[in-house]
C-alpha atoms as a PDB file:
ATOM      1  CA  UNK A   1      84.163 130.954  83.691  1.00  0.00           C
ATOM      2  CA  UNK A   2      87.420 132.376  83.287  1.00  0.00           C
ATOM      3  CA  UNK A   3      90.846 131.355  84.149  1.00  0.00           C
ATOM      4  CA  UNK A   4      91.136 133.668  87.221  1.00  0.00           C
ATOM      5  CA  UNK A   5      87.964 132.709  88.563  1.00  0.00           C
ATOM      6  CA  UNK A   6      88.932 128.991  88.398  1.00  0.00           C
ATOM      7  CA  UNK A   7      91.660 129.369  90.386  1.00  0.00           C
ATOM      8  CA  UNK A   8      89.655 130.703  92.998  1.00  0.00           C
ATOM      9  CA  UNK A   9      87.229 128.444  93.131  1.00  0.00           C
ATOM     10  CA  UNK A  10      89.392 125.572  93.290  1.00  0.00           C
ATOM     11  CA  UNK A  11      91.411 126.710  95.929  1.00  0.00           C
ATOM     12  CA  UNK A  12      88.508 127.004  98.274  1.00  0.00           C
ATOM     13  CA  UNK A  13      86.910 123.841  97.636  1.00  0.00           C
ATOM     14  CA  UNK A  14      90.458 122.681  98.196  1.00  0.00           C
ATOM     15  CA  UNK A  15      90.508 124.353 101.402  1.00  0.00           C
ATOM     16  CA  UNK A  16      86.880 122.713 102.304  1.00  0.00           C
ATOM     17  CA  UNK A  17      88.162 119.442 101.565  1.00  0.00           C
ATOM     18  CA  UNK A  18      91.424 120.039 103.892  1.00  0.00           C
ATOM     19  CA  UNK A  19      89.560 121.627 106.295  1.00  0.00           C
ATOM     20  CA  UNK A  20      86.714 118.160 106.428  1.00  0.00           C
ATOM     21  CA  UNK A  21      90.253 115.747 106.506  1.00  0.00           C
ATOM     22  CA  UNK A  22      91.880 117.828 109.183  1.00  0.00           C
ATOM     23  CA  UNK A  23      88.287 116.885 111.605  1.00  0.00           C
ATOM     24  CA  UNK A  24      88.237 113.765 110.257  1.00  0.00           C
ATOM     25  CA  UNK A  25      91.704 112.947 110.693  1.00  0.00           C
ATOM     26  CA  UNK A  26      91.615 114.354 114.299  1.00  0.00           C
ATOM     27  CA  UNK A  27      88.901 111.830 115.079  1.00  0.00           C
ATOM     28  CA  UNK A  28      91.870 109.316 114.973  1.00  0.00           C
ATOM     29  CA  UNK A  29      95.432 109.924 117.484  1.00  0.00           C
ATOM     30  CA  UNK A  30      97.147 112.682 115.492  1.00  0.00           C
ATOM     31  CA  UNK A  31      99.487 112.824 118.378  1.00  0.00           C
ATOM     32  CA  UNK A  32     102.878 111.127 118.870  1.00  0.00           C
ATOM     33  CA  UNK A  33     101.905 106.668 120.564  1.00  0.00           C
ATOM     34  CA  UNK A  34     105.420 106.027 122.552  1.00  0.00           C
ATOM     35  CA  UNK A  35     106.964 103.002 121.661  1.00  0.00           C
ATOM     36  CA  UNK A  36     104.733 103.031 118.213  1.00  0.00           C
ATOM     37  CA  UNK A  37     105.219 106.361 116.563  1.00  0.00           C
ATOM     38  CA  UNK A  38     102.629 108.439 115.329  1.00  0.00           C
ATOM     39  CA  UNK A  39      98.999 107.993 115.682  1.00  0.00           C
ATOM     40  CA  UNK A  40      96.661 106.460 113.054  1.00  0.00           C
ATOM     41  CA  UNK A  41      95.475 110.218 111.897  1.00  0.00           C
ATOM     42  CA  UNK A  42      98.634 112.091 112.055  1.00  0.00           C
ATOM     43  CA  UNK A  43     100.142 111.622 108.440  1.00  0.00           C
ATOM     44  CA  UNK A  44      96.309 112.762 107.042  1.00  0.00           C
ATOM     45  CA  UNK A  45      95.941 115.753 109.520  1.00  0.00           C
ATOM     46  CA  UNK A  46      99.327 116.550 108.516  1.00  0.00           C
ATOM     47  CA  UNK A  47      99.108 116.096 104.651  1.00  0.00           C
ATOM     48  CA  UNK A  48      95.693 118.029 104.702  1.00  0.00           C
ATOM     49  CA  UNK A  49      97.173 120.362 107.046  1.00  0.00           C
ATOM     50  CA  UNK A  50      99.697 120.955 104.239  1.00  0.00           C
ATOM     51  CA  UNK A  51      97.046 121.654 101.674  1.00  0.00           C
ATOM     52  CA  UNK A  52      95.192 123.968 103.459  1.00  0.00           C
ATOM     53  CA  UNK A  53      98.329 126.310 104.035  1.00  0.00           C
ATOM     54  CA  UNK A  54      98.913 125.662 100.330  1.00  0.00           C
ATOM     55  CA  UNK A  55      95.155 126.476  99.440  1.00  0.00           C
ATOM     56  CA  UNK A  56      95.382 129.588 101.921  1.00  0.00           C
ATOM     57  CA  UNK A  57      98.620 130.892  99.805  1.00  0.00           C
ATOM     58  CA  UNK A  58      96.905 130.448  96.477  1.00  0.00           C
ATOM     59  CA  UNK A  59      94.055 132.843  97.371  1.00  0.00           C
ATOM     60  CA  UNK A  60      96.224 135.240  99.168  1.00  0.00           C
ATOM     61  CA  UNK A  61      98.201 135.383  95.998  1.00  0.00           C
ATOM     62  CA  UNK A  62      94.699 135.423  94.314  1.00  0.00           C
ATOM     63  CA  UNK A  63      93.405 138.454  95.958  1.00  0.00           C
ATOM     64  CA  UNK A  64      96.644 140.188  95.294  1.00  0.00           C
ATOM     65  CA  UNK A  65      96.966 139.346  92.002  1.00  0.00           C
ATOM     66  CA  UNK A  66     100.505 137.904  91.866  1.00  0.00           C
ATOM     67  CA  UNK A  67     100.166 135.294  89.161  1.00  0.00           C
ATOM     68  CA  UNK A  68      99.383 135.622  85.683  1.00  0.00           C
ATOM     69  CA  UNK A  69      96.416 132.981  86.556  1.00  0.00           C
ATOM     70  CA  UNK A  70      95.471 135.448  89.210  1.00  0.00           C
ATOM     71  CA  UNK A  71      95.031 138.058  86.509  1.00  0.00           C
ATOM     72  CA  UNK A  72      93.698 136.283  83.273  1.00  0.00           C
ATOM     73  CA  UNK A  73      90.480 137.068  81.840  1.00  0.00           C
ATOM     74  CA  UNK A  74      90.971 134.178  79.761  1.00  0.00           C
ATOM     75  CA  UNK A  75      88.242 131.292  79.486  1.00  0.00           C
ATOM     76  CA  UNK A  76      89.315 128.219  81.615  1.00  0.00           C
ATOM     77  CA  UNK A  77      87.705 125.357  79.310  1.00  0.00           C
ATOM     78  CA  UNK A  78      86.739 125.634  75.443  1.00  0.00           C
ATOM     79  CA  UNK A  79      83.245 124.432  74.946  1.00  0.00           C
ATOM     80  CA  UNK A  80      85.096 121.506  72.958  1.00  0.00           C
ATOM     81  CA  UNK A  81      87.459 120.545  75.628  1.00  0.00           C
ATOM     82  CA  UNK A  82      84.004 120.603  77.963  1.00  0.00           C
ATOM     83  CA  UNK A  83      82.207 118.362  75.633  1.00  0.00           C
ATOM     84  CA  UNK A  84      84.887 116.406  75.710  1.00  0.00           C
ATOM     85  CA  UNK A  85      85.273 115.782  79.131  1.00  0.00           C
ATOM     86  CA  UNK A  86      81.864 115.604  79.789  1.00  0.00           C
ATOM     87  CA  UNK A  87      81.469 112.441  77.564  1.00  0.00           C
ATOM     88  CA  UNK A  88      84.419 111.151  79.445  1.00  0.00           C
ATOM     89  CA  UNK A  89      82.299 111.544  82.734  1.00  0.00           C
ATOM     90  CA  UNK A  90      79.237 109.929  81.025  1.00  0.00           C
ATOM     91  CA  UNK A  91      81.127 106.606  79.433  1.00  0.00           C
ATOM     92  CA  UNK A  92      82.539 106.194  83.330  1.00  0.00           C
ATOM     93  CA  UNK A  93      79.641 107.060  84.532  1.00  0.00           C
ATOM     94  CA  UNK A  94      78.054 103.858  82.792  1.00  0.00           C
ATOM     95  CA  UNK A  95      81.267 101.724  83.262  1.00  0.00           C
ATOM     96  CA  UNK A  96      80.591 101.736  86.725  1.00  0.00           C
ATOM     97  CA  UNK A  97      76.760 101.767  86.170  1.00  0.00           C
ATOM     98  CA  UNK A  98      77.650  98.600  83.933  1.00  0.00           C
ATOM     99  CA  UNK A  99      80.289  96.769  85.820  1.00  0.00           C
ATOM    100  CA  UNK A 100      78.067  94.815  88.090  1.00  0.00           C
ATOM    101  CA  UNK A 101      75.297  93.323  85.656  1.00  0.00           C
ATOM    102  CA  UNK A 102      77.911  92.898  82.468  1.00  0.00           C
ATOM    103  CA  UNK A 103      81.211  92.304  84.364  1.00  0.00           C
ATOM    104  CA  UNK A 104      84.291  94.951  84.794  1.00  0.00           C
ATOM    105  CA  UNK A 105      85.591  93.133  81.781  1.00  0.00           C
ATOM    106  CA  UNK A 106      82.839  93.559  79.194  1.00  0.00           C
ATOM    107  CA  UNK A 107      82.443  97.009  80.506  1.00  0.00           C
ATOM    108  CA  UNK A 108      85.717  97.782  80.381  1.00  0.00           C
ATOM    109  CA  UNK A 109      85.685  96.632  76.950  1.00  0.00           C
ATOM    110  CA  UNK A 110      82.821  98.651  75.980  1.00  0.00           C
ATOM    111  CA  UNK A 111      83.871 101.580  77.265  1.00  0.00           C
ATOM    112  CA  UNK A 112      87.572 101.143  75.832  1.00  0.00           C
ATOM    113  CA  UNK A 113      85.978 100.773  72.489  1.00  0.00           C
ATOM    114  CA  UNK A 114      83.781 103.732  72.588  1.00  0.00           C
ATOM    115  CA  UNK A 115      86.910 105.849  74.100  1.00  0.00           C
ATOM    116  CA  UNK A 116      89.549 104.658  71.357  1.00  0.00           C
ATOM    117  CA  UNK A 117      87.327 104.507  68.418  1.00  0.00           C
ATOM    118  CA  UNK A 118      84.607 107.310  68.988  1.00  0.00           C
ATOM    119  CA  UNK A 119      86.148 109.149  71.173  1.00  0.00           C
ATOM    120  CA  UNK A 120      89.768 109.192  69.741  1.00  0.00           C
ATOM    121  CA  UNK A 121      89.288 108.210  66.034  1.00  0.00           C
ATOM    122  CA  UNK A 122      91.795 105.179  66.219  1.00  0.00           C
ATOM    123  CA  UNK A 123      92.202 102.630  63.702  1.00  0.00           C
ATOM    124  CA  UNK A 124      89.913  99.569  64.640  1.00  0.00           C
ATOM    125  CA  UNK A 125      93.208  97.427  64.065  1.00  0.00           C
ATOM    126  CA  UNK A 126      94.378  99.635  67.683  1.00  0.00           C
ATOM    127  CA  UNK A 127      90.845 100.086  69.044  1.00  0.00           C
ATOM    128  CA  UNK A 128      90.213  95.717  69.046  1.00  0.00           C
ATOM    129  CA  UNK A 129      94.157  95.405  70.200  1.00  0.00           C
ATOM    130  CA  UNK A 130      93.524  97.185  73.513  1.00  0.00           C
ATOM    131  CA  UNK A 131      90.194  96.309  73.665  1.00  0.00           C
ATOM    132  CA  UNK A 132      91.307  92.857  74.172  1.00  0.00           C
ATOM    133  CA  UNK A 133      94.421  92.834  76.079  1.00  0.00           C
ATOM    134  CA  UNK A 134      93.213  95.613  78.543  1.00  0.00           C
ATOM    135  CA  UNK A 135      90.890  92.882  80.821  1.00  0.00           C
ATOM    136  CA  UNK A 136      93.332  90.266  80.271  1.00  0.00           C
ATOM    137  CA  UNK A 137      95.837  92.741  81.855  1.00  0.00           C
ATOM    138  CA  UNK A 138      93.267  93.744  84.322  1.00  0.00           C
ATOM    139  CA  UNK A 139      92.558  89.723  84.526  1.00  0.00           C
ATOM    140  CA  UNK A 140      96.400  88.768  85.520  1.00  0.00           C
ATOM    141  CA  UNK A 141      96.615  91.914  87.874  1.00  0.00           C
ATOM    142  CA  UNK A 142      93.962  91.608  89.982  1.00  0.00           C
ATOM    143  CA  UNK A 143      93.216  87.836  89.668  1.00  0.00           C
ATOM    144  CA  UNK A 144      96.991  86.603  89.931  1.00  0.00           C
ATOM    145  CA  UNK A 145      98.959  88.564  91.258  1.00  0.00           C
ATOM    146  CA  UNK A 146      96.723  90.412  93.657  1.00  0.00           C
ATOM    147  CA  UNK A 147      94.264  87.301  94.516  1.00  0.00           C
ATOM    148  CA  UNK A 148      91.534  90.245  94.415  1.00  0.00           C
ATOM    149  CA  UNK A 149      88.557  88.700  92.487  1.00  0.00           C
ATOM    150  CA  UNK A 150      86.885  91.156  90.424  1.00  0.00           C
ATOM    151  CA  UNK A 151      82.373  91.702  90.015  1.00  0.00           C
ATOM    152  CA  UNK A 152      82.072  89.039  87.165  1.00  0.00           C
ATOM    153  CA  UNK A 153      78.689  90.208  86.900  1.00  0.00           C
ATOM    154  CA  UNK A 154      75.564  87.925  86.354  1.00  0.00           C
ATOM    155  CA  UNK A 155      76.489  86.207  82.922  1.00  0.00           C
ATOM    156  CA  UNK A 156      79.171  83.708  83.409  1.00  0.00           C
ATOM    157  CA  UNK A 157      79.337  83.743  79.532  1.00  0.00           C
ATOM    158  CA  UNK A 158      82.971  85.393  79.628  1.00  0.00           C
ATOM    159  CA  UNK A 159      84.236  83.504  82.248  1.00  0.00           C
ATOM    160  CA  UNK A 160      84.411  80.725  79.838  1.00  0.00           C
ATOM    161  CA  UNK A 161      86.777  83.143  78.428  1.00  0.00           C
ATOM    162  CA  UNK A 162      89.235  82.971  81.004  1.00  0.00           C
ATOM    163  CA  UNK A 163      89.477  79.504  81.588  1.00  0.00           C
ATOM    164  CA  UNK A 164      93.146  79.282  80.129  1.00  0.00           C
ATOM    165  CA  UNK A 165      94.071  81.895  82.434  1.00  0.00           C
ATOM    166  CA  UNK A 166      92.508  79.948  85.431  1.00  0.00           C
ATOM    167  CA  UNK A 167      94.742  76.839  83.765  1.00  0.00           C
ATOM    168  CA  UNK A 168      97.971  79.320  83.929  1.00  0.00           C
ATOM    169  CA  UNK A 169      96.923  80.206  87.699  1.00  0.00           C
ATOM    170  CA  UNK A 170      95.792  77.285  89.749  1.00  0.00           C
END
């Protein structure tokens, strides 16, 4: 796929998407409430209203060739960079697939180590520092200061972990 071709595509799956949060949106009052200000769909109807124009400029510019993305032949992604992201997609894929039997913390984990180490080459020194500070971060956010519990999954094996946290909180 090449560069110009990209573009293209993007901006009229962009458009789609505008187009589907512009009905959506409209399902709510878009309109002005008196005495309340605007209606619970008029800052979406207006933001994807917004994107559309912007969407409709990029492939009028498109079809008239203004921009050197407009006119490169170039190819948009290097089978490396694809490979790349594509393992990206895959380790989310199972972080999420993970999360509720393991935890988001052991996932997180897991997929921090295979990111930093595999993925990026780090030193194992780096790799085990943000493996471990990342759900403890995570922990403190969400836990603490947000009072949002997180899935702890069906082993309460780590949550013995985070006992001196639960000391610090309550």
């Amino acid at each position: 796929m090449t560069v110009r071709t990209a573009e293209l595509l993007m901006a009229v799956l962009m458009a789609l998407l505008s187009i589907t949060f512009m009905i959506k949106s409209a399902e709510l009052n878009i309109g002005w409430v008196s005495e309340r200000g605007p209606g619970a769909g008029a800052w979406p109807f207006w933001l994807a209203t917004g994107m559309l124009i912007c969407c409709i400029a990029t492939i009028v510019r498109w079809f008239m060739r203004a921009t050197p993305e407009s006119r490169s032949t170039a190819s948009f992604i290097s089978s490396s960079a694809l490979t790349m992201v594509s393992l990206t997609v895959i380790a989310l894929a199972l972080l999420l697939l993970l999360t509720p039997w393991i935890s988001i913390y052991l996932a997180l984990m897991l997929f921090l180590v295979f990111y930093l180490k595999v993925m990026g080459g780090h030193s194992w020194g780096m790799t085990l520092a943000i493996t471990i500070a990342m759900p403890v971060v995570v922990f403190c956010l969400f836990e603490w200061a947000l009072t949002i519990s997180l899935p702890k999954g069906i082993s309460i094996i780590e949550e013995v972990l985070f006992y001196p946290l639960y000391d610090l909180i309550y």
